[in-house]
C-alpha atoms as a PDB file:
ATOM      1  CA  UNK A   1     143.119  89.138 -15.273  1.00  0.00           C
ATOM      2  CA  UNK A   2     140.707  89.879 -17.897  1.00  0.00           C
ATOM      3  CA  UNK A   3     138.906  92.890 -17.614  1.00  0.00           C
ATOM      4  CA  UNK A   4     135.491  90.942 -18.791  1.00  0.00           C
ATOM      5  CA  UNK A   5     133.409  88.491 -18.415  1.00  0.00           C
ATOM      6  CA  UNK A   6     131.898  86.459 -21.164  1.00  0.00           C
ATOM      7  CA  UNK A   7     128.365  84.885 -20.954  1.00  0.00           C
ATOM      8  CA  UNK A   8     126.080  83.225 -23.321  1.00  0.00           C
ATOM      9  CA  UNK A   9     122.418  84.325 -23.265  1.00  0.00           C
ATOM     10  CA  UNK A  10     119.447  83.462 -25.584  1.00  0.00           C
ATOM     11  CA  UNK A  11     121.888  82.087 -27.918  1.00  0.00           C
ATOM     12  CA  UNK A  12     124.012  85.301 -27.926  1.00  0.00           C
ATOM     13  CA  UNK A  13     127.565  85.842 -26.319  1.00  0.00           C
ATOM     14  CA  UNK A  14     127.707  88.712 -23.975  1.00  0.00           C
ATOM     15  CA  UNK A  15     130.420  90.581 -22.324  1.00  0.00           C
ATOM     16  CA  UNK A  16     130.384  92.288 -18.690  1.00  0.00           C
ATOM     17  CA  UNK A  17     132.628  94.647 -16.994  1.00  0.00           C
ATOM     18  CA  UNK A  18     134.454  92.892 -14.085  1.00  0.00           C
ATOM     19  CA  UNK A  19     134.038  95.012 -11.205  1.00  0.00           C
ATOM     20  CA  UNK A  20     136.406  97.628 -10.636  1.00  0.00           C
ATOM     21  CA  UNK A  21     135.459  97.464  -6.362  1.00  0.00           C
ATOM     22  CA  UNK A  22     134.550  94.348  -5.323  1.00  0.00           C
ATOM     23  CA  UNK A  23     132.161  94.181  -2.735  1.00  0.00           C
ATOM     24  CA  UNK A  24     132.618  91.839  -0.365  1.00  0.00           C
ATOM     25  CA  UNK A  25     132.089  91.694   3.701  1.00  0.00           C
ATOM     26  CA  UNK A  26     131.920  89.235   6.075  1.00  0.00           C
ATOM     27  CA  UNK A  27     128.318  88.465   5.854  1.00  0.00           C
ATOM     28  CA  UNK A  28     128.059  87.278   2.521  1.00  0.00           C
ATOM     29  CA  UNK A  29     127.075  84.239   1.590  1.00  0.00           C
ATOM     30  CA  UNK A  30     125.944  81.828   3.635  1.00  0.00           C
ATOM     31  CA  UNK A  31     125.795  84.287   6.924  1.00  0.00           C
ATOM     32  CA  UNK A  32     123.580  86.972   5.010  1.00  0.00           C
ATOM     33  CA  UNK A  33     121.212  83.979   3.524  1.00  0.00           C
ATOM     34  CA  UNK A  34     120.044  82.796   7.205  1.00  0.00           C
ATOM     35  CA  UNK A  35     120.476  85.990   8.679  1.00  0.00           C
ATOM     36  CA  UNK A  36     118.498  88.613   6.091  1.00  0.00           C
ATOM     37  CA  UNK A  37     116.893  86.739   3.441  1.00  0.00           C
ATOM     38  CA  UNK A  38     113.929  85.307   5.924  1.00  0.00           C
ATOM     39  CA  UNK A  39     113.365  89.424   6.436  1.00  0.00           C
ATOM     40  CA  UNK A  40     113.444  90.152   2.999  1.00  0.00           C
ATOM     41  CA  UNK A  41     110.739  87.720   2.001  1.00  0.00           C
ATOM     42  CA  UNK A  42     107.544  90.054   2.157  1.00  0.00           C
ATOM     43  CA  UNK A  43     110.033  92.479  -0.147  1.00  0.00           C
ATOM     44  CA  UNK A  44     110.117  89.712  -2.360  1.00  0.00           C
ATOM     45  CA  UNK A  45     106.400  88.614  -2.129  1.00  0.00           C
ATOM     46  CA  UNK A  46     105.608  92.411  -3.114  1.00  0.00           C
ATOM     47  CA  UNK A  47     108.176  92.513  -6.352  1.00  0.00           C
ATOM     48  CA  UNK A  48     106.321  89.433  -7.588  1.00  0.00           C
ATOM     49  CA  UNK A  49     102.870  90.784  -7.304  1.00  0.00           C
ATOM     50  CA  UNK A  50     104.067  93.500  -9.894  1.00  0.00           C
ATOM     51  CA  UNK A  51     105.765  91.636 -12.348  1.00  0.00           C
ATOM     52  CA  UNK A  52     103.726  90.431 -15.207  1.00  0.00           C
ATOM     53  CA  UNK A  53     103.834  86.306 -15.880  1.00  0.00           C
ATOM     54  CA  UNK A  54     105.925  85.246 -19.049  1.00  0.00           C
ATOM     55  CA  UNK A  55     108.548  88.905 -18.155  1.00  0.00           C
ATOM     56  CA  UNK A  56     112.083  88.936 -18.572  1.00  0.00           C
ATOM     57  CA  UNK A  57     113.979  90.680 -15.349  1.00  0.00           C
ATOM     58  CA  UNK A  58     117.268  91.812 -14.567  1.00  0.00           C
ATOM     59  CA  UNK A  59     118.145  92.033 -11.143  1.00  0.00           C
ATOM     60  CA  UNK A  60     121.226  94.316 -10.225  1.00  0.00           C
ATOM     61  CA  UNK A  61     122.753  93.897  -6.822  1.00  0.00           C
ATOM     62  CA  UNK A  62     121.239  90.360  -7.101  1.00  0.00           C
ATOM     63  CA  UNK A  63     122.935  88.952  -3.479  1.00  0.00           C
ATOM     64  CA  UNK A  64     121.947  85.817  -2.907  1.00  0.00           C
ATOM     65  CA  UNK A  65     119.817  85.265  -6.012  1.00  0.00           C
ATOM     66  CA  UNK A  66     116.370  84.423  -3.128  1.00  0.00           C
ATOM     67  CA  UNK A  67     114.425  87.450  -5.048  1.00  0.00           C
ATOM     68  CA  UNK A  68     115.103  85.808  -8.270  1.00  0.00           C
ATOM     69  CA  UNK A  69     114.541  81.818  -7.012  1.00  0.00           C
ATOM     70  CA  UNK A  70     111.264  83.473  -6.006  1.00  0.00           C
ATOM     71  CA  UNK A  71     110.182  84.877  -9.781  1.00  0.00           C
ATOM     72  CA  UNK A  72     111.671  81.546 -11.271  1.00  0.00           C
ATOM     73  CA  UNK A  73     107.633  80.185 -11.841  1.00  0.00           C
ATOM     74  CA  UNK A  74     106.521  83.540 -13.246  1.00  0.00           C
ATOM     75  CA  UNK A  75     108.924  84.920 -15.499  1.00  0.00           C
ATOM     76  CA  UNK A  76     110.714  83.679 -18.432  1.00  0.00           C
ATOM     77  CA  UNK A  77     114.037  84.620 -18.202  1.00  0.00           C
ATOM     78  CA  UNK A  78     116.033  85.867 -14.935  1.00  0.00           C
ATOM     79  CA  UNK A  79     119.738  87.530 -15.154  1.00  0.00           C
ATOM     80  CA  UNK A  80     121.066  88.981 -11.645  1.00  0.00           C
ATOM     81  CA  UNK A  81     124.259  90.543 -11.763  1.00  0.00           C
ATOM     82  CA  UNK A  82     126.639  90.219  -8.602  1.00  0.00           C
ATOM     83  CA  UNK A  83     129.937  92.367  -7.700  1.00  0.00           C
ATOM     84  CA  UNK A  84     130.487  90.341  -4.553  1.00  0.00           C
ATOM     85  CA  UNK A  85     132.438  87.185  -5.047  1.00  0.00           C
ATOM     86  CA  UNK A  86     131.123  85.234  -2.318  1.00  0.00           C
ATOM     87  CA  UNK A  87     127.165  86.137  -3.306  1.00  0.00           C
ATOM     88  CA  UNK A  88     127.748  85.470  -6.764  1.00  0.00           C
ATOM     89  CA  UNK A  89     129.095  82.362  -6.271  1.00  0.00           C
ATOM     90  CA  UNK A  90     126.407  81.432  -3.246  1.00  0.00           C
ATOM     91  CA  UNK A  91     123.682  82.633  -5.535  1.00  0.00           C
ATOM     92  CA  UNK A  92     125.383  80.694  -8.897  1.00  0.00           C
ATOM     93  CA  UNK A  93     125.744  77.263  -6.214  1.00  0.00           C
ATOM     94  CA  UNK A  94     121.912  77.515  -5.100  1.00  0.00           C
ATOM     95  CA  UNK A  95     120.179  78.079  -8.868  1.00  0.00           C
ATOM     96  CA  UNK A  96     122.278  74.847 -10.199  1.00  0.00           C
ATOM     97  CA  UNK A  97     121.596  72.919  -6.960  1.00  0.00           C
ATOM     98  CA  UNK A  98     118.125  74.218  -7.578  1.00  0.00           C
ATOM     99  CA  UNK A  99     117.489  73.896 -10.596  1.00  0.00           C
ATOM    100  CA  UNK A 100     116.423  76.978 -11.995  1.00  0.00           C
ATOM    101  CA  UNK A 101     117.181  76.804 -15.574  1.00  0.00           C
ATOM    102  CA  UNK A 102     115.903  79.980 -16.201  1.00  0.00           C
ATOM    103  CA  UNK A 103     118.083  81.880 -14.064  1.00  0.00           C
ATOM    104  CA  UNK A 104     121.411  82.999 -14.745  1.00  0.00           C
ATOM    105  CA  UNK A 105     124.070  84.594 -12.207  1.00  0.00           C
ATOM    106  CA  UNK A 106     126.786  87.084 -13.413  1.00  0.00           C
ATOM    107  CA  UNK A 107     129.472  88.473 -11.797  1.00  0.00           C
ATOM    108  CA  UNK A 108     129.923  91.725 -13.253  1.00  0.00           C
ATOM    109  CA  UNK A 109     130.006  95.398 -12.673  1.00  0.00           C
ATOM    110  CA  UNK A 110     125.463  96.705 -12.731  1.00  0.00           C
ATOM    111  CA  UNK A 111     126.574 100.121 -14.434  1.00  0.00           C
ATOM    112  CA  UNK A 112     128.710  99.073 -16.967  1.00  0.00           C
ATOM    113  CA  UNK A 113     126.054  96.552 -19.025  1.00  0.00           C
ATOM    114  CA  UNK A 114     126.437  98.016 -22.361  1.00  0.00           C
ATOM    115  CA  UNK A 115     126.726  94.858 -24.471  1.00  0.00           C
ATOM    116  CA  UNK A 116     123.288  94.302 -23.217  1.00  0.00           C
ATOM    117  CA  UNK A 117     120.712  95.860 -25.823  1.00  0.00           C
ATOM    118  CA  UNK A 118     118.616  98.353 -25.109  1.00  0.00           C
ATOM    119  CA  UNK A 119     115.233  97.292 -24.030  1.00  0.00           C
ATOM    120  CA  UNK A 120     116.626  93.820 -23.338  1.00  0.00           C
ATOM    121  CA  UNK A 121     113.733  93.231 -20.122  1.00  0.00           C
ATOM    122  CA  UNK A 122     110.946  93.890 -19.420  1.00  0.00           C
ATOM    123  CA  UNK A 123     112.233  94.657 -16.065  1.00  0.00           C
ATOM    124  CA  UNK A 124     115.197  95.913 -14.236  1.00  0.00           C
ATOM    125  CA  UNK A 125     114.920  95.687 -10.428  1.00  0.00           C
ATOM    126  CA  UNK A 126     117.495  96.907  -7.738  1.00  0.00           C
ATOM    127  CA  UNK A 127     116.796  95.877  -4.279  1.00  0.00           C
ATOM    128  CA  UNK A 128     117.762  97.247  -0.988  1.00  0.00           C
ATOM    129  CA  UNK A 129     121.203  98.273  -2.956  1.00  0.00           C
ATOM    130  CA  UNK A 130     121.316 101.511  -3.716  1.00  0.00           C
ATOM    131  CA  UNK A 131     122.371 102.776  -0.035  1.00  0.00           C
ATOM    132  CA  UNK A 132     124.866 100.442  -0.269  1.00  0.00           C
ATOM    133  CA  UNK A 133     126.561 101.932  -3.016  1.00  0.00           C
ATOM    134  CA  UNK A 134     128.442 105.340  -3.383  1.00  0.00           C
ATOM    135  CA  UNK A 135     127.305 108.273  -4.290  1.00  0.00           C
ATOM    136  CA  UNK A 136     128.868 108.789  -7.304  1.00  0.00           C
ATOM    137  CA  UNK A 137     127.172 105.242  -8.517  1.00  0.00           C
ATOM    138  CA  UNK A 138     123.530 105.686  -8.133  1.00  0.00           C
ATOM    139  CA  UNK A 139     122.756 107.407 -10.873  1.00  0.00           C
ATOM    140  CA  UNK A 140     124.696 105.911 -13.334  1.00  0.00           C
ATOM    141  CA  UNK A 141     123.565 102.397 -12.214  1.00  0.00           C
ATOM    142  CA  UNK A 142     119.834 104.146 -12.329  1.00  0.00           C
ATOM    143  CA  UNK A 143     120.498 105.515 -15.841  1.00  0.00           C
ATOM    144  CA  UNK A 144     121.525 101.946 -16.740  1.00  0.00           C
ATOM    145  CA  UNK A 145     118.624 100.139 -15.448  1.00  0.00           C
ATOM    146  CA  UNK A 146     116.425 102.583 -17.186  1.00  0.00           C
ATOM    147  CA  UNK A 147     118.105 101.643 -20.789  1.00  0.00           C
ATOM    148  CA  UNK A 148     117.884  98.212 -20.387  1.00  0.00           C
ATOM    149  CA  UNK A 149     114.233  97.955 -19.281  1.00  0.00           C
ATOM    150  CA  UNK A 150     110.622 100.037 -19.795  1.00  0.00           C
ATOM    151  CA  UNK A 151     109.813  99.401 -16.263  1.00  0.00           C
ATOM    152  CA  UNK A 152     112.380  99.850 -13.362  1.00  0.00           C
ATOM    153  CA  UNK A 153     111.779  98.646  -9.730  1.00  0.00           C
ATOM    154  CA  UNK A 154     113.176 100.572  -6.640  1.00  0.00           C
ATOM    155  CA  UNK A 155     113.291  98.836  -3.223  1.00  0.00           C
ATOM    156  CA  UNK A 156     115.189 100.801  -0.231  1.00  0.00           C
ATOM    157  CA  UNK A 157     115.002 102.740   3.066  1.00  0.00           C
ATOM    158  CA  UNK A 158     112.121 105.291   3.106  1.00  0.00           C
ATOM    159  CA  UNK A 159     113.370 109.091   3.498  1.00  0.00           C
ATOM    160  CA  UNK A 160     112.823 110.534   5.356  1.00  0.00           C
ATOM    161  CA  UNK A 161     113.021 107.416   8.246  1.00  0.00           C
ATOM    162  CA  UNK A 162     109.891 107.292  10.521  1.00  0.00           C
ATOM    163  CA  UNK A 163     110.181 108.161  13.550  1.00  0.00           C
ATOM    164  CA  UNK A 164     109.767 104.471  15.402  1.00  0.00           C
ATOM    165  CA  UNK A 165     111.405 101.541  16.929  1.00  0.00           C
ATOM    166  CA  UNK A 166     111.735  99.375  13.181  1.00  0.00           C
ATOM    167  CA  UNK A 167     113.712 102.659  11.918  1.00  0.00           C
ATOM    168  CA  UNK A 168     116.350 102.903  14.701  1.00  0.00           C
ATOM    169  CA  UNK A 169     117.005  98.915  14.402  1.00  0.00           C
ATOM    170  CA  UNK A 170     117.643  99.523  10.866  1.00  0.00           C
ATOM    171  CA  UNK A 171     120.019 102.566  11.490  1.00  0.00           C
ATOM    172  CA  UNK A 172     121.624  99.985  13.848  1.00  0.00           C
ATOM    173  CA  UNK A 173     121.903  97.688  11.758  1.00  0.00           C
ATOM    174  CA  UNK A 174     123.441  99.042   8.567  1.00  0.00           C
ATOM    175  CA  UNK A 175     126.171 100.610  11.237  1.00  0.00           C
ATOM    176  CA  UNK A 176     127.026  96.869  12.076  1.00  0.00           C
ATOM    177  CA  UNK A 177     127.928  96.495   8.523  1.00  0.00           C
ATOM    178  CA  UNK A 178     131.153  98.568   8.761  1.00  0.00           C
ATOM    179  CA  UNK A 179     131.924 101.975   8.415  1.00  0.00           C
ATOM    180  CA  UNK A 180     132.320 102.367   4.451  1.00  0.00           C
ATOM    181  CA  UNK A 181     128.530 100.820   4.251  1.00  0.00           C
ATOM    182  CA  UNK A 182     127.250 102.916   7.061  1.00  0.00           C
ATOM    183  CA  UNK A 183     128.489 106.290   5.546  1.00  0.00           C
ATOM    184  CA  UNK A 184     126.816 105.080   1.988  1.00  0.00           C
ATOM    185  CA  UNK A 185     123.853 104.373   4.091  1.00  0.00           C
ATOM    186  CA  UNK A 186     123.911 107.956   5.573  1.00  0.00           C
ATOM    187  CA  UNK A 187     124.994 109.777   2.636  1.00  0.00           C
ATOM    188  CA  UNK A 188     121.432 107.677   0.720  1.00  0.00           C
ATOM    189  CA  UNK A 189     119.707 109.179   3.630  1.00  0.00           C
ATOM    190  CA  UNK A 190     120.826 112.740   3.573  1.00  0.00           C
ATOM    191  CA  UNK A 191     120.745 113.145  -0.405  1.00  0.00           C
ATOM    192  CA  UNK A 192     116.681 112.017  -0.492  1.00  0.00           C
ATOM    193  CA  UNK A 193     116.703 108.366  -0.999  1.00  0.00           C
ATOM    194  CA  UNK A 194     114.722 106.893  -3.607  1.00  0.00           C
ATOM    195  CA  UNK A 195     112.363 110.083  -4.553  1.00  0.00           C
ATOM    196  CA  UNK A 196     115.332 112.240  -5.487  1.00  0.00           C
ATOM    197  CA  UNK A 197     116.963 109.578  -7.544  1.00  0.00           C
ATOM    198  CA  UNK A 198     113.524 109.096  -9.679  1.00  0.00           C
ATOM    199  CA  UNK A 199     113.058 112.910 -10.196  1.00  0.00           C
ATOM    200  CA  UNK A 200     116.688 113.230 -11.215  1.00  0.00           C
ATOM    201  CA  UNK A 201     115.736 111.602 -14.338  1.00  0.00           C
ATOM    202  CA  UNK A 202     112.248 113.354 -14.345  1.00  0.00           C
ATOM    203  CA  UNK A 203     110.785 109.208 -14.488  1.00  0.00           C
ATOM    204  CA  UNK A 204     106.852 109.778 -14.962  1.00  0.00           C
ATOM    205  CA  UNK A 205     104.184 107.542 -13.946  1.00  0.00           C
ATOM    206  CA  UNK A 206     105.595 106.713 -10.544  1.00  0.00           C
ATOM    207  CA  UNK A 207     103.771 104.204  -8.054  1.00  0.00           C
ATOM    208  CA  UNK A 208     105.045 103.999  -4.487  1.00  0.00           C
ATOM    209  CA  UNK A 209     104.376 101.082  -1.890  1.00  0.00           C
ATOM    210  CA  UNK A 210     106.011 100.887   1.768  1.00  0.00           C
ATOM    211  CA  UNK A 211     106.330  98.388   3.866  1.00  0.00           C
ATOM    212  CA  UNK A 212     107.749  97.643   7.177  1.00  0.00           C
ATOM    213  CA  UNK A 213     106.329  99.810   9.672  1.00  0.00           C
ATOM    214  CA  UNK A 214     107.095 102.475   6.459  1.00  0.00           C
ATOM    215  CA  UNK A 215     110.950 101.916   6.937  1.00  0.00           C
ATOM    216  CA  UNK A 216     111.021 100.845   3.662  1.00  0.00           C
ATOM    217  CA  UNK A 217     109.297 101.238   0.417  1.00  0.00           C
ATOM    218  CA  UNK A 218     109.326 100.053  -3.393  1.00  0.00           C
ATOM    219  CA  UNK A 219     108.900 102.746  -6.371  1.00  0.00           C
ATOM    220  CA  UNK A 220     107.958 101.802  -9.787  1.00  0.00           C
ATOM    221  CA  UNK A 221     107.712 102.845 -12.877  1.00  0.00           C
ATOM    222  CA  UNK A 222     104.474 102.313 -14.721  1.00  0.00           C
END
């Protein structure tokens, strides 16, 4: 199996990483679509409200591709990148069947983007993914998203949690997920979450917005 995947974009041919861990669980799909998307659509609501009309935006950790569908009117061009199998291909079936011909699906590895020029968006947005992910990952995926675009957009789990009833359904939830994704989850948690990722990499000009009873909140860069 090749090791990448080639692409065509803007009249260019571009080359992904396959990814070395692919992520895939039992909700993926079509499961994940009616189950979290509907609770993700304020999230998404919010992320368009801060994206200029006429951008370009990468999304990394794309899922289902709903958070792009819903900037298909504003921006010009829309790439999410995928390492699940089933949510790439869920996400590449609903852009064709919807056609969105500005939106384009890859399955591919979000930290290993290199044949991407710098500066190639306007945006690069990674939602409700980083806890998901290793530790190990996070920053290099950050580092990434900061090379490819001037303005990168956070959205995860507040830290430290609040101390209510929407915070402990949460914690419940992401322990349904499995164990690997719950000890992610906790390790996101322990290590400081969003705000210690952005002042690793000493990012200035920082706007914060939470949502959900404060479980969860979006960071940007200005």
């Amino acid at each position: 199996m090749s090791l990448v995947v080639t692409y065509h974009r803007q009249n260019n041919v571009v080359e992904i990483w396959m990814p070395q861990k692919r992520k895939d669980h039992f909700y993926e799909g079509w499961l994940y679509h009616i189950l979290v998307d509907p609770l993700l659509r304020r999230v998404h609501r919010l992320v368009r409200s801060q994206v200029k009309p006429g951008s370009t935006l990468i999304d990394i950790g794309c899922g289902t591709g709903e958070l792009l569908f819903s900037l298909a009117d504003v921006c010009s061009e829309l790439v999410g990148v995928e390492t699940s199998k089933r949510m790439w291909s869920f996400a590449d079936r609903q852009a064709r069947a919807r056609g969105f011909n500005n939106v384009q699906i890859l399955f591919g590895d979000g930290a290993k983007l290199e044949n991407f020029l710098a500066g190639s968006f306007d945006y690069a947005i990674a939602c409700m993914v980083l806890h998901e992910m290793d530790a190990s990952q996070r920053l290099p995926l950050l580092k990434e998203m900061q090379r490819l675009a001037p303005h990168v957009i956070l959205v995860d789990y507040r830290v430290p949690p609040p101390a209510n009833l929407a915070a402990a359904m949460c914690r419940f939830i992401e322990r349904l997920a499995g164990r690997r994704h719950f000890r992610n989850y906790t390790s996101f948690i322990n290590n400081g979450g969003l705000l210690a990722l952005y002042e690793s990499f000493s990012l200035s000009g920082r706007m914060e917005i939470t949502l959900y009873s404060r479980c969860l909140h979006l960071v940007k860069t200005q």
